[in-house]
C-alpha atoms as a PDB file:
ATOM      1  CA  UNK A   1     -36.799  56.350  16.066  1.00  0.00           C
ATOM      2  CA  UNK A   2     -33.455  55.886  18.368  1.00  0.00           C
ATOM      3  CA  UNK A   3     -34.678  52.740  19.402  1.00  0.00           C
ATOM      4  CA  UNK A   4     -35.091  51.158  15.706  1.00  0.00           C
ATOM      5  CA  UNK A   5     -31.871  52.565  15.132  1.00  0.00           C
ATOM      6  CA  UNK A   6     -30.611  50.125  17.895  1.00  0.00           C
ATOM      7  CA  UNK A   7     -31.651  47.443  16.747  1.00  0.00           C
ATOM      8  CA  UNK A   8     -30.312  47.603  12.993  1.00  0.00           C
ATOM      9  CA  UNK A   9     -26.721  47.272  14.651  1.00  0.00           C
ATOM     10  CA  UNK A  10     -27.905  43.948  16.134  1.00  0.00           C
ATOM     11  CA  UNK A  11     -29.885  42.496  13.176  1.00  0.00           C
ATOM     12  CA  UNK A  12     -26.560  42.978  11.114  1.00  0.00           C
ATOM     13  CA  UNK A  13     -24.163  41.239  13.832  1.00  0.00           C
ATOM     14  CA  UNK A  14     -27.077  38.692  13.979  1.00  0.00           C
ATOM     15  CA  UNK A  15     -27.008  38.137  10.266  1.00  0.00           C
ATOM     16  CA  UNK A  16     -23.364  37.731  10.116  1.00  0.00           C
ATOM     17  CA  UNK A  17     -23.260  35.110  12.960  1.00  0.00           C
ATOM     18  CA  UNK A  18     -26.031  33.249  10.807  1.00  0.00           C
ATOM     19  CA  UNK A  19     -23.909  33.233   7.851  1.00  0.00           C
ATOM     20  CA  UNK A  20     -20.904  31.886   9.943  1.00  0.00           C
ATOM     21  CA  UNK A  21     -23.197  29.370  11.394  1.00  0.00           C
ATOM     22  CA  UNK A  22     -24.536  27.990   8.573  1.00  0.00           C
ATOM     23  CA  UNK A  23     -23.207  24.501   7.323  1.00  0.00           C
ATOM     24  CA  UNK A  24     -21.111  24.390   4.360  1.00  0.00           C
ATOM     25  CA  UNK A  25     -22.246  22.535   2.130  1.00  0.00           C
ATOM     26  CA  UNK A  26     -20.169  18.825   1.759  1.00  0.00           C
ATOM     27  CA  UNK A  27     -20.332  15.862  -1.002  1.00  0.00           C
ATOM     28  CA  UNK A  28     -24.668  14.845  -1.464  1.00  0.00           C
ATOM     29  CA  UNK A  29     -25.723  12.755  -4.623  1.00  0.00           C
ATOM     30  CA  UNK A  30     -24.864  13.780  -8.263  1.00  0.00           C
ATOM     31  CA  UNK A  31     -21.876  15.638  -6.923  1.00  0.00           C
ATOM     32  CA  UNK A  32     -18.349  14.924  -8.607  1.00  0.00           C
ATOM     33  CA  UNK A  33     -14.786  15.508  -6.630  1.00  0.00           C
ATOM     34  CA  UNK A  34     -11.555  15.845  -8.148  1.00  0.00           C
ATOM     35  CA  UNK A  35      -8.755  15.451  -5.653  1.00  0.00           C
ATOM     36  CA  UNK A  36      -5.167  16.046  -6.738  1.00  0.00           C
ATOM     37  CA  UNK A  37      -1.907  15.498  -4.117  1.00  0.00           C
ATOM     38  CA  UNK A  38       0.754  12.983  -2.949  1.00  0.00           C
ATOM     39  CA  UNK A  39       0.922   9.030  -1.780  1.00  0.00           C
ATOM     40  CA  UNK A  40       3.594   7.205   0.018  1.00  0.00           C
ATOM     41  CA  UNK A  41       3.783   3.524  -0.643  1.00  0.00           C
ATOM     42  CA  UNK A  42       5.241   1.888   2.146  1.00  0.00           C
ATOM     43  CA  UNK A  43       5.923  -1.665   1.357  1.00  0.00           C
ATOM     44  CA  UNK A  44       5.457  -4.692   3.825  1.00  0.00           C
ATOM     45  CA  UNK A  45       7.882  -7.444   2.291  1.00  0.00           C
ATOM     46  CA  UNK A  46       9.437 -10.105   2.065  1.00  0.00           C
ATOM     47  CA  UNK A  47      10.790 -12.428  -0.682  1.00  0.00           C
ATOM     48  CA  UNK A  48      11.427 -16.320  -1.479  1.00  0.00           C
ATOM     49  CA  UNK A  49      14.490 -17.516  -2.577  1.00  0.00           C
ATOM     50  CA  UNK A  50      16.476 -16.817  -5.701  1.00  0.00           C
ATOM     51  CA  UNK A  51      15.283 -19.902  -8.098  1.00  0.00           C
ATOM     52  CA  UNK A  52      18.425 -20.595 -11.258  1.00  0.00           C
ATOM     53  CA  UNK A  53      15.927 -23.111 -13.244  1.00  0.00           C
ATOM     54  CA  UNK A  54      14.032 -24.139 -10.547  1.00  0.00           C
ATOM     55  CA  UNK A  55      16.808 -25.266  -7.810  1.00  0.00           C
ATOM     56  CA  UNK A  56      16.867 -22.431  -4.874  1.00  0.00           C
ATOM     57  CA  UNK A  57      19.914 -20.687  -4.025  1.00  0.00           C
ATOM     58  CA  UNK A  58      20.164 -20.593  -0.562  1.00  0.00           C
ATOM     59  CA  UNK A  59      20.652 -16.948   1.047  1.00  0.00           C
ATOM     60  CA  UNK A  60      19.273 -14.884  -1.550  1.00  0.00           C
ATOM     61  CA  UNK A  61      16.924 -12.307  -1.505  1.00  0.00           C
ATOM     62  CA  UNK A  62      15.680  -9.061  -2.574  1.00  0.00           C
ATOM     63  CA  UNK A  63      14.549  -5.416  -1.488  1.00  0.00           C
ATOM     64  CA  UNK A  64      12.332  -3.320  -2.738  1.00  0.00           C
ATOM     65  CA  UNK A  65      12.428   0.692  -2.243  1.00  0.00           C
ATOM     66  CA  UNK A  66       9.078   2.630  -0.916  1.00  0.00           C
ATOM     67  CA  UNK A  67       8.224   5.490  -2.913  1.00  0.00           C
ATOM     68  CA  UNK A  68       6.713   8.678  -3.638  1.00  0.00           C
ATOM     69  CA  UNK A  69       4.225   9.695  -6.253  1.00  0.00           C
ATOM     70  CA  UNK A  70       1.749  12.677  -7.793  1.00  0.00           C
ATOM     71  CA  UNK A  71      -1.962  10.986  -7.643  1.00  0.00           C
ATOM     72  CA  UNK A  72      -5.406  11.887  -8.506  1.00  0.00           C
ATOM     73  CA  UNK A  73      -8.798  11.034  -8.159  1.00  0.00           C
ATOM     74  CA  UNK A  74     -11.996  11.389  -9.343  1.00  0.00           C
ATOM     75  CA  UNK A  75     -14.962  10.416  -7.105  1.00  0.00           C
ATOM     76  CA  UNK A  76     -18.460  10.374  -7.457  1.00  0.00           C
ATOM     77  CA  UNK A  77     -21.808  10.106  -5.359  1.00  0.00           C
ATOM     78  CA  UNK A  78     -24.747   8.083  -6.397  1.00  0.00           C
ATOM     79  CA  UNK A  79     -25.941   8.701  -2.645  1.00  0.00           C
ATOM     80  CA  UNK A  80     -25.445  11.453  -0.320  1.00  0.00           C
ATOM     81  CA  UNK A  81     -23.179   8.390   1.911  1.00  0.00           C
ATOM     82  CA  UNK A  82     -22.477   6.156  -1.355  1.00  0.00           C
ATOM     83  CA  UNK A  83     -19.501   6.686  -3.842  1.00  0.00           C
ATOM     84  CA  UNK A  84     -16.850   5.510  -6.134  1.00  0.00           C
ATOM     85  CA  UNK A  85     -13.815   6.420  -6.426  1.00  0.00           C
ATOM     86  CA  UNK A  86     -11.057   5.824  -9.455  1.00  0.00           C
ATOM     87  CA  UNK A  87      -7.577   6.529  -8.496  1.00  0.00           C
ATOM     88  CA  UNK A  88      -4.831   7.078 -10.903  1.00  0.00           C
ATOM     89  CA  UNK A  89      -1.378   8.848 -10.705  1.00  0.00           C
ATOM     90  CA  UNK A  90       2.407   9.035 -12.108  1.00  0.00           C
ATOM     91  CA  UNK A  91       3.533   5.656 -11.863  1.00  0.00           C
ATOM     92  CA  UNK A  92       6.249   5.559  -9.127  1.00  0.00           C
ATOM     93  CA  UNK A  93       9.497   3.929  -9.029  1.00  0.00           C
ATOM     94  CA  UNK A  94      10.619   1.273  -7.304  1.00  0.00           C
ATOM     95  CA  UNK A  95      14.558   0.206  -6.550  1.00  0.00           C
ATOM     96  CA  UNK A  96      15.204  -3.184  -6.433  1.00  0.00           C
ATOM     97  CA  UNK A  97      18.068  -4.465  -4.161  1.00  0.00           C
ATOM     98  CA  UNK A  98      19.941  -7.891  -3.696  1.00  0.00           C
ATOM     99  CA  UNK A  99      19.829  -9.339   0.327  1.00  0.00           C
ATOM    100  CA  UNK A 100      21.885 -11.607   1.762  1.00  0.00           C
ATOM    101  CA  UNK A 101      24.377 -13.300  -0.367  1.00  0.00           C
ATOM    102  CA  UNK A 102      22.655 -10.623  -3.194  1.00  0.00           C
ATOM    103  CA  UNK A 103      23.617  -7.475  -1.065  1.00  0.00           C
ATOM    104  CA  UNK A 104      27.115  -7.154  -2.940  1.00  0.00           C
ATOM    105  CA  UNK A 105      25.721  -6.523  -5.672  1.00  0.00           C
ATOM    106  CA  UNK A 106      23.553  -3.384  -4.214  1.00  0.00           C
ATOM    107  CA  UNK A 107      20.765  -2.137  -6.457  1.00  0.00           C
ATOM    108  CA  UNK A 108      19.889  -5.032  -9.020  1.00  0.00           C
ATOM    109  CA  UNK A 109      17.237  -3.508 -10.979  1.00  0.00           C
ATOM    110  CA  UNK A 110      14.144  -0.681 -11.139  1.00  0.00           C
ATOM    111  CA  UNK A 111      10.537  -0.786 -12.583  1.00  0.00           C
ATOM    112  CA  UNK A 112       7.903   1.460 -12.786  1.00  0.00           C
ATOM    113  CA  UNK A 113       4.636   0.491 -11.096  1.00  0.00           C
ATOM    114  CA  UNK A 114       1.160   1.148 -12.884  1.00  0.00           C
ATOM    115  CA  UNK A 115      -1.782   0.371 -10.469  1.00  0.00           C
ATOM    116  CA  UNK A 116      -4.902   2.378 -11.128  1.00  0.00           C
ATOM    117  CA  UNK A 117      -7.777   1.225  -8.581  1.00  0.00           C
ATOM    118  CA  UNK A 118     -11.533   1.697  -8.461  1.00  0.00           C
ATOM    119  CA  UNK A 119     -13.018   1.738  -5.089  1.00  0.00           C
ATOM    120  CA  UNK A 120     -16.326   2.084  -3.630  1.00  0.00           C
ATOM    121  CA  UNK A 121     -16.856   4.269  -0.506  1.00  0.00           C
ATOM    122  CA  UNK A 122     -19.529   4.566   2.336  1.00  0.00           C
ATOM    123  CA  UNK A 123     -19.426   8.427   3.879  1.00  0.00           C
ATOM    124  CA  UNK A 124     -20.168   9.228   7.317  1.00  0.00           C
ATOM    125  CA  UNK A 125     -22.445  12.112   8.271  1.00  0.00           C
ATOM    126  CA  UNK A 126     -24.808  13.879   5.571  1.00  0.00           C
ATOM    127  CA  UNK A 127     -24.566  16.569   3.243  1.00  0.00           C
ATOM    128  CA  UNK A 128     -24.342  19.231   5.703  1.00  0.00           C
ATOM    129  CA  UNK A 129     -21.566  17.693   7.617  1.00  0.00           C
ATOM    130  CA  UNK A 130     -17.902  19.557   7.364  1.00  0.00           C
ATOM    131  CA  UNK A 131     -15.909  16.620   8.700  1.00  0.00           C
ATOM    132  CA  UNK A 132     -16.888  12.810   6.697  1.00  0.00           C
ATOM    133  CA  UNK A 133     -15.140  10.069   7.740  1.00  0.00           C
ATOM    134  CA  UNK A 134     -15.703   7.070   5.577  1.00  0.00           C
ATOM    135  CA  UNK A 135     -14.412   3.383   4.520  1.00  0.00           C
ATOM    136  CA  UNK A 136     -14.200   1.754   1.178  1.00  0.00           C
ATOM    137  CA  UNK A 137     -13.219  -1.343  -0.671  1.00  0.00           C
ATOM    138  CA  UNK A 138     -12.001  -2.347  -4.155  1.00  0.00           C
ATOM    139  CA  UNK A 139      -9.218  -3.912  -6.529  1.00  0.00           C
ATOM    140  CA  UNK A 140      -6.527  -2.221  -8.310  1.00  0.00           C
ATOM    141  CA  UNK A 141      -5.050  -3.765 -11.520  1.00  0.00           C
ATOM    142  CA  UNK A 142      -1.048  -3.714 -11.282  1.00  0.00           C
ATOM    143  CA  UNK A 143       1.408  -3.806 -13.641  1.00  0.00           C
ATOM    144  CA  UNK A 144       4.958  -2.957 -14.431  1.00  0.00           C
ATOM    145  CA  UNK A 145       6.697  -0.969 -16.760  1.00  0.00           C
ATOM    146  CA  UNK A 146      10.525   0.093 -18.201  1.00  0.00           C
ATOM    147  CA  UNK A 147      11.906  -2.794 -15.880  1.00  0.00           C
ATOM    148  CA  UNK A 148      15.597  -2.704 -15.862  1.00  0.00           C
ATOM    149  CA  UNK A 149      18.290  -4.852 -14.978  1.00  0.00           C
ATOM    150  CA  UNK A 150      21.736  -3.548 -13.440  1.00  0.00           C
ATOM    151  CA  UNK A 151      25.248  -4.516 -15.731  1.00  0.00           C
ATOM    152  CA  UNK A 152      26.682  -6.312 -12.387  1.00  0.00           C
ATOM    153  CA  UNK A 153      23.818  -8.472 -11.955  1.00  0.00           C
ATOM    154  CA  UNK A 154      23.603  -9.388 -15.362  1.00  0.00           C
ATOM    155  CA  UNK A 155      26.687 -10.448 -15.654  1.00  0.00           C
ATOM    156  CA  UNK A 156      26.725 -12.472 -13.110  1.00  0.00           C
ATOM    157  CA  UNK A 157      23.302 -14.208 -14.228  1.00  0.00           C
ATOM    158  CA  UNK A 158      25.344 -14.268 -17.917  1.00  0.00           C
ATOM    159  CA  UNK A 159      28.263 -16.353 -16.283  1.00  0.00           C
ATOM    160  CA  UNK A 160      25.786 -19.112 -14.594  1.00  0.00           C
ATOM    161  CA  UNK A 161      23.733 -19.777 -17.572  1.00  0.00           C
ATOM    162  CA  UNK A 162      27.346 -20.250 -18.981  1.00  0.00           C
ATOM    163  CA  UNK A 163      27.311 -17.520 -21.674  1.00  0.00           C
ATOM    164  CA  UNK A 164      29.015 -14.210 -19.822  1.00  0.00           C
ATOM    165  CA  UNK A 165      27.833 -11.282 -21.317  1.00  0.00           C
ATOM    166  CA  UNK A 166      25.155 -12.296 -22.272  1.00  0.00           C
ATOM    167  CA  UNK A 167      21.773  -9.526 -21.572  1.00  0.00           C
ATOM    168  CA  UNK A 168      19.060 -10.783 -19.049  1.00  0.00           C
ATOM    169  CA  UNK A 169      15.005  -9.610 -19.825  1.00  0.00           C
ATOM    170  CA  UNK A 170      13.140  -9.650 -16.922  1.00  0.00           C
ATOM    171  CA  UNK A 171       9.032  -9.379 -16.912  1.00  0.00           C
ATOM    172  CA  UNK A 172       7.344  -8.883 -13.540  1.00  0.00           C
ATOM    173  CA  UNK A 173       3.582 -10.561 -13.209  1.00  0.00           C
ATOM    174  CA  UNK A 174       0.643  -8.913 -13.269  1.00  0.00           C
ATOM    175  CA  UNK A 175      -2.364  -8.731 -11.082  1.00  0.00           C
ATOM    176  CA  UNK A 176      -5.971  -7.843 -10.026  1.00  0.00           C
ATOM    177  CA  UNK A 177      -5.328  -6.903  -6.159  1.00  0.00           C
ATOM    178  CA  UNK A 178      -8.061  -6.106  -3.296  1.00  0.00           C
ATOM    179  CA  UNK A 179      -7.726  -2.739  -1.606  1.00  0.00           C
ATOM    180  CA  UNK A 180      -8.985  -1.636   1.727  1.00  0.00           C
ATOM    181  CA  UNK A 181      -9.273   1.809   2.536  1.00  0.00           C
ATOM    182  CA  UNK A 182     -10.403   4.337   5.237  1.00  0.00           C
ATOM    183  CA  UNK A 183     -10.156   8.474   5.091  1.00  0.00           C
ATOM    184  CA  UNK A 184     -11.333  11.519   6.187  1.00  0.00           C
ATOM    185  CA  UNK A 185     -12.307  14.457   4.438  1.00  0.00           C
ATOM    186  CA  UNK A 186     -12.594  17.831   5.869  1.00  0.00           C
ATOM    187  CA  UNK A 187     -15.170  20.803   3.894  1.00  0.00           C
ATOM    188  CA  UNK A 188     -13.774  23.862   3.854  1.00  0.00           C
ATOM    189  CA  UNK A 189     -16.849  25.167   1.918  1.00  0.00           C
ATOM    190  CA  UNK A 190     -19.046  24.210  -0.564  1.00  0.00           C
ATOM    191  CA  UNK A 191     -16.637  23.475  -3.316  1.00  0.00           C
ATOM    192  CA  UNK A 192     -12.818  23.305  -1.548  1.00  0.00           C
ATOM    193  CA  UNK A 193     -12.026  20.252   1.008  1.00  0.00           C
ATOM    194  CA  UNK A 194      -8.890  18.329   2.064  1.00  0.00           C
ATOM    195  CA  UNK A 195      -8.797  14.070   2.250  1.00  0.00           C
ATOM    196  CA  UNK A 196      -6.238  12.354   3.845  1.00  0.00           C
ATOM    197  CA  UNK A 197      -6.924   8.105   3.436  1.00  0.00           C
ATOM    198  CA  UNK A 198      -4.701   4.837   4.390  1.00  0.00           C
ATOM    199  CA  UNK A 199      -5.467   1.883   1.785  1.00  0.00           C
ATOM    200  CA  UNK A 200      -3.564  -1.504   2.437  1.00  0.00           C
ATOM    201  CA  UNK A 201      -3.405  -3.385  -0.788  1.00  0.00           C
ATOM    202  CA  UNK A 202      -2.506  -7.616  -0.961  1.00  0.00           C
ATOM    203  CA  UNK A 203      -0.258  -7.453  -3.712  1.00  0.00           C
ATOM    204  CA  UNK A 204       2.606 -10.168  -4.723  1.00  0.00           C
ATOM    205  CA  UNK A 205       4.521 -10.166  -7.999  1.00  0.00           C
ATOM    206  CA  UNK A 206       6.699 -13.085  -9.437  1.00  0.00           C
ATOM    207  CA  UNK A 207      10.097 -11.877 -11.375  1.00  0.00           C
ATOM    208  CA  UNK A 208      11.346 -14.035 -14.196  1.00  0.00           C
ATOM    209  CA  UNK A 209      15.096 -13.405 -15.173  1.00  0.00           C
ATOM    210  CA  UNK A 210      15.706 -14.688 -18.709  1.00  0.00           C
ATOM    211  CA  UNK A 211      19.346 -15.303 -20.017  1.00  0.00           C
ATOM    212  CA  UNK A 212      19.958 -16.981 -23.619  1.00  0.00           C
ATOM    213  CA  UNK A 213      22.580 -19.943 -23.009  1.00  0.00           C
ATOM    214  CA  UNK A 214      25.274 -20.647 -25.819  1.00  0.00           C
ATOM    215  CA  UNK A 215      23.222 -23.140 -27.181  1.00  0.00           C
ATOM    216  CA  UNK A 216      20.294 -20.983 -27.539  1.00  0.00           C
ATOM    217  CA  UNK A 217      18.084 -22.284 -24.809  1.00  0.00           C
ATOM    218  CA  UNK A 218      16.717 -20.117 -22.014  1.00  0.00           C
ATOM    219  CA  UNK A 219      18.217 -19.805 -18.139  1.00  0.00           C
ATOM    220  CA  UNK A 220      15.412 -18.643 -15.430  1.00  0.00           C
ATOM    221  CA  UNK A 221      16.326 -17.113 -12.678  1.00  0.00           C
ATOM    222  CA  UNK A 222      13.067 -16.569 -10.441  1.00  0.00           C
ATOM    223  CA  UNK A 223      11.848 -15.377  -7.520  1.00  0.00           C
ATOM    224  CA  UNK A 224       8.273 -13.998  -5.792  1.00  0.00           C
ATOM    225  CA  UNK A 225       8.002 -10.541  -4.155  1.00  0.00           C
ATOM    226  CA  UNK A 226       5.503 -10.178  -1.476  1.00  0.00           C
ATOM    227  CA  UNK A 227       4.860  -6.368  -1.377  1.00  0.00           C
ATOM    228  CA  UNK A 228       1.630  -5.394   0.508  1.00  0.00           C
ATOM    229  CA  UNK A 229       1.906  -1.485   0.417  1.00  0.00           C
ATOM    230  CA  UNK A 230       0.123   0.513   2.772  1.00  0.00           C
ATOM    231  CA  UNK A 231      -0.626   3.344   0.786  1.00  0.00           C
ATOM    232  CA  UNK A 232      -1.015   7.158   2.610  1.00  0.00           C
ATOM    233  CA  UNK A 233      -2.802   9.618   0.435  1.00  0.00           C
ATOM    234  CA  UNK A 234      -2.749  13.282   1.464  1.00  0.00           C
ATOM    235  CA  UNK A 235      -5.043  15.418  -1.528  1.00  0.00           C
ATOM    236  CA  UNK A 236      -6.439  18.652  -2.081  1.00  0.00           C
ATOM    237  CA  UNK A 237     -10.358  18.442  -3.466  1.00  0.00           C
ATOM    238  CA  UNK A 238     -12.365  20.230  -5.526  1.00  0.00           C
ATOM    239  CA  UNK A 239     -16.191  19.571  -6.119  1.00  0.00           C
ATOM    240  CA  UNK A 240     -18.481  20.222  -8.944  1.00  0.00           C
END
C-alpha cells in the first residue's frame, strides 16, 4: 500500500506536465479571428510639380504626414494554411504640407484616408502550431474624405486665377491598389493570440485644386502624390 501511495504523487506531476505540454490549439479550417489594435502608415513619397492649368511651376511640391490609426480585422480559414482576411479601421488623417517654394505656406491642407483591403493569406505550420508565420496578397480600395484646404493657400490660388478670395475645392483620386503583406501570429491558447504584419501598398493619388475665375470659368491647380505606405499592424486576436 506505501508503494501505490508513491506513485499517485508522480501520476499527478505527470499529468500536469502533460497538460503543459500539450499544443494549444491555433487557427485550422472553419475557424474565424477577430483582431483589434493599431497601424502606422509610413509613407514613401514623393510628388510632381505644382501644375496652374497645365504649365508646371517650377520648385513646388508637397508633403504628406504619416499617421496613426485604430484597425480591425476579421479573418477566416477555408484551410488549416489558407485564409482571407478583410481589414478595416478609423480612417486616419493625413497633413498635407507645401515643399520648396510651397514650404512658406506650411500645412496646405488635410484629408481623411478610407482604404479597406481584402487579402488572402497562406499560414505556416498546422493547427497545432503556437507560432504561424505567413504571407498574403490583395488590393485595397482608397479613397478620401473631409479634404480641406488651408485660408493661406487659398488665397494665394484665389489671386492667380485672378479672383482673390475666391474658395478652392479640391477632390483627391481614387483607386484599387495591390497590397503585399507578411506577419506573424503567436497562440497564446486556443482562443487568445497576438499578430504583428508589415503590408507595403503601391498607392498614388492625383489632387485637383479648383478655383472659379471672375468670369466664371474654372482654374486647376494639379499635382500627383506618390505615397506607397508601408503599413505596421500590431493586433490583439480573438478566435471563434
Amino acid at each position: 500500500m506505501k508503494k501505490q501511495f508513491n506513485v499517485l504523487p508522480k501520476l499527478a506531476a505527470l499529468s500536469v506536465l502533460a497538460a503543459f505540454a500539450a499544443p494549444a490549439m491555433a487557427q485550422q479550417a472553419g475557424d474565424n479571428v477577430v483582431n483589434a489594435g493599431w497601424a502606422h502608415i509610413g509613407l514613401n513619397q514623393s510628388s510632381e510639380l505644382l501644375k496652374i492649368n497645365g504649365t508646371a511651376i517650377p520648385n513646388t511640391g508637397a508633403h504628406v504626414s504619416d499617421a496613426d490609426t485604430l484597425i480591425l480585422q476579421f479573418t477566416h480559414f477555408f484551410t488549416d494554411n489558407i485564409a482571407v482576411t478583410a481589414d478595416l479601421g478609423i480612417p486616419p488623417k493625413f497633413k498635407l504640407n507645401g515643399a520648396g517654394a510651397l514650404q512658406s505656406q506650411g500645412q496646405i491642407g488635410t484629408a481623411n484616408q478610407w482604404s479597406p483591403a481584402l487579402l488572402a493569406k497562406y499560414y505556416f505550420g498546422d493547427a497545432n502550431s503556437q507560432f504561424r508565420p505567413y504571407v498574403g496578397a490583395g488590393a485595397a480600395y482608397v479613397w478620401y474624405s473631409n479634404i480641406k484646404i488651408n485660408n493661406n493657400f487659398q488665397q494665394l490660388l484665389g489671386a492667380v486665377a485672378g479672383n482673390p478670395g475666391a474658395p478652392t475645392s479640391a477632390d483627391l483620386s481614387s483607386s484599387l491598389a495591390p497590397v503585399a503583406n507578411v506577419g506573424m501570429v503567436y497562440n497564446f491558447d486556443k482562443n487568445w493570440s497576438a499578430n504583428f504584419s508589415l503590408s507595403y501598398v503601391k498607392l498614388s493619388t492625383k489632387a485637383d485644386l479648383k478655383t472659379q475665375r471672375l468670369d466664371g470659368t474654372t482654374s486647376h491647380a494639379t499635382t500627383k502624390l506618390t505615397l506607397d505606405p508601408l503599413v505596421s499592424v500590431l493586433t490583439i486576436g480573438y478566435k471563434f
